[in-house]
C-alpha atoms as a PDB file:
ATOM      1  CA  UNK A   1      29.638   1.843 -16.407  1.00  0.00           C
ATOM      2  CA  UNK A   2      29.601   1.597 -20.216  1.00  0.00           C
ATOM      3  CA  UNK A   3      28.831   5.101 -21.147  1.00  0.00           C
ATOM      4  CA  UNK A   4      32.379   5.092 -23.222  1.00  0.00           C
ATOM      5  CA  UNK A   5      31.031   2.353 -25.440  1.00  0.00           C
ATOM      6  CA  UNK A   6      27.838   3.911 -27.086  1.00  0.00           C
ATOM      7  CA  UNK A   7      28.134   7.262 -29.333  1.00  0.00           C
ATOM      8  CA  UNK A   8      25.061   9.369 -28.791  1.00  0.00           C
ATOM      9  CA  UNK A   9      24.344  11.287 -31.763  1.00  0.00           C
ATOM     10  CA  UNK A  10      24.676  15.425 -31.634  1.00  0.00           C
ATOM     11  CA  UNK A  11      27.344  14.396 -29.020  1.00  0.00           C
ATOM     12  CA  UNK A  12      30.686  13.724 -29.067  1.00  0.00           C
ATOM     13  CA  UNK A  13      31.868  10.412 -27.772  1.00  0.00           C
ATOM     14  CA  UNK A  14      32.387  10.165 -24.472  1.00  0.00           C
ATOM     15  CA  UNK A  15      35.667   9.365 -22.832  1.00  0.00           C
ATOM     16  CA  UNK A  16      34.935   7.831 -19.457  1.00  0.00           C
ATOM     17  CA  UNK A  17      33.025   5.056 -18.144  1.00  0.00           C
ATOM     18  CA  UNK A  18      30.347   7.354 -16.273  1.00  0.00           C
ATOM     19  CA  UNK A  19      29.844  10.977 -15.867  1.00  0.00           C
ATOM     20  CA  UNK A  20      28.121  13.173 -13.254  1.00  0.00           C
ATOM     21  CA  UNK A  21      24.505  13.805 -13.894  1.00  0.00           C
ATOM     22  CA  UNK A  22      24.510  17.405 -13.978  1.00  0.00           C
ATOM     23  CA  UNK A  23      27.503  17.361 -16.760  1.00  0.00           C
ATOM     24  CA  UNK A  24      25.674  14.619 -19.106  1.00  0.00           C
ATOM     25  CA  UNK A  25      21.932  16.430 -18.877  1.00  0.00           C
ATOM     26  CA  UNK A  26      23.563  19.776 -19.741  1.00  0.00           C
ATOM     27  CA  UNK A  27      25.574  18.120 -23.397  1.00  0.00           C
ATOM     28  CA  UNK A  28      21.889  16.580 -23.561  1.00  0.00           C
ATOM     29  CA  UNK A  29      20.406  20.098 -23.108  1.00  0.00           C
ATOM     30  CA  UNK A  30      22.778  21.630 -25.354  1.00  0.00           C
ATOM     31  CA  UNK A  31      22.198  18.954 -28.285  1.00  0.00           C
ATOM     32  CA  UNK A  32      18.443  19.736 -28.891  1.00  0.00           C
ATOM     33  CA  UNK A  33      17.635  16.424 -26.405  1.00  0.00           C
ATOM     34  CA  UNK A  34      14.534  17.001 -23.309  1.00  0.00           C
ATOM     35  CA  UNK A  35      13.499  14.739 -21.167  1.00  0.00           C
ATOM     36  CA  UNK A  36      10.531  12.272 -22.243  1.00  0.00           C
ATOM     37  CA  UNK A  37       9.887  10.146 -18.991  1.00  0.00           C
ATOM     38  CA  UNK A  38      11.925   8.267 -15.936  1.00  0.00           C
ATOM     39  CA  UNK A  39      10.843   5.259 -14.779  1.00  0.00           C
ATOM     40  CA  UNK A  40      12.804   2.396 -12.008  1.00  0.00           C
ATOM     41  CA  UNK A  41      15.606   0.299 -13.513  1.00  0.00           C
ATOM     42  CA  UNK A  42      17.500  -2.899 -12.354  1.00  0.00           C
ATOM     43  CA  UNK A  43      19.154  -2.508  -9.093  1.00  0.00           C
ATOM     44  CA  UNK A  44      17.798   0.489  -7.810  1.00  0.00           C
ATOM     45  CA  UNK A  45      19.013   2.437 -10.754  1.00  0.00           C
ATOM     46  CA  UNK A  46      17.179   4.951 -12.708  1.00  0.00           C
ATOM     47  CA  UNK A  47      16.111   5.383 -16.224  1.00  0.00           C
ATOM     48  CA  UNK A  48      15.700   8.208 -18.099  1.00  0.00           C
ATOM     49  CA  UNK A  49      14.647   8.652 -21.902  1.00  0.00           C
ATOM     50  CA  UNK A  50      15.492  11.572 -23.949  1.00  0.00           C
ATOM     51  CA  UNK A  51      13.865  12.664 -27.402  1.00  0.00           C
ATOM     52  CA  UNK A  52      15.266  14.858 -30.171  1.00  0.00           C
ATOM     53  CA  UNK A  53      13.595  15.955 -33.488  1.00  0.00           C
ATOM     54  CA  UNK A  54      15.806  14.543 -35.402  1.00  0.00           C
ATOM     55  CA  UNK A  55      17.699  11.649 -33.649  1.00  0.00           C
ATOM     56  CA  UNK A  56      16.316   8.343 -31.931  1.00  0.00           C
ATOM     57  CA  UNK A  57      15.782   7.772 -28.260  1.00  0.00           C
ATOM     58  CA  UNK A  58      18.020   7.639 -26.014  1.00  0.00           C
ATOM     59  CA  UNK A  59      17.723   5.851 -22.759  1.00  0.00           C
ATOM     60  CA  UNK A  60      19.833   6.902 -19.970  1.00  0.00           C
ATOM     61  CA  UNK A  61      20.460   4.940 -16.495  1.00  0.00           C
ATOM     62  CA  UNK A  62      21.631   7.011 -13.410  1.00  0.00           C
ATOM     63  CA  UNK A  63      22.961   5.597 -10.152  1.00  0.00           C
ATOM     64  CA  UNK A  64      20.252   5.333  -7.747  1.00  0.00           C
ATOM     65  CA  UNK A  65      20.926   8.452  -6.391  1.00  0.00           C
ATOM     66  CA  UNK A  66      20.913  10.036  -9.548  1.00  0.00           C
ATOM     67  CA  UNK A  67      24.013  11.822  -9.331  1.00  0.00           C
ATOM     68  CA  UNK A  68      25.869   9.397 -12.015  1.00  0.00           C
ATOM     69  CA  UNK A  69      24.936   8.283 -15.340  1.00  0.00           C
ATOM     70  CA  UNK A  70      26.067   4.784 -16.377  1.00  0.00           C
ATOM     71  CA  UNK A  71      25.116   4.321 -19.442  1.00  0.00           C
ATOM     72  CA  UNK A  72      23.508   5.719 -22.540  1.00  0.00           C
ATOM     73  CA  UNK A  73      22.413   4.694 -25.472  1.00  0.00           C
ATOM     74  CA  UNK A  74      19.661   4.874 -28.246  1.00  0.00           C
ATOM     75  CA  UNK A  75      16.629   2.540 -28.440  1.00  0.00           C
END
């Protein structure tokens, strides 16, 4: 629940303390960010990492039923 506190480059910064999945994959999308892997987090949650030609990592961490992102924030 500390999406708000990490600025994602090719984004703008984000405003609230999670977002629904389907809203933060799309400004991923739309940035020039895909999809590298997933794997199990803490607590059920899930990770994600994103990649981008000209920007670091990002790993992302959805609620466990991956409707919410938490958090994001490059690695």
């Amino acid at each position: 629940m500390t999406l708000n506190k990490h600025q994602i480059r090719g984004l703008p910064n984000f405003k609230c303390t999670i977002l629904d999945a389907n809203q933060f994959e799309k400004l991923m999308i739309d940035a020039g960010y895909s999809i590298s892997g997933t794997a199990p987090a803490q607590g059920n949650r899930i990770k994600v990492w994103w990649v981008h030609e000209q920007y670091p990592r990002v790993e992302s961490i959805y609620t466990p039923d991956q409707k919410k992102v938490i958090t994001a924030y490059h690695v």
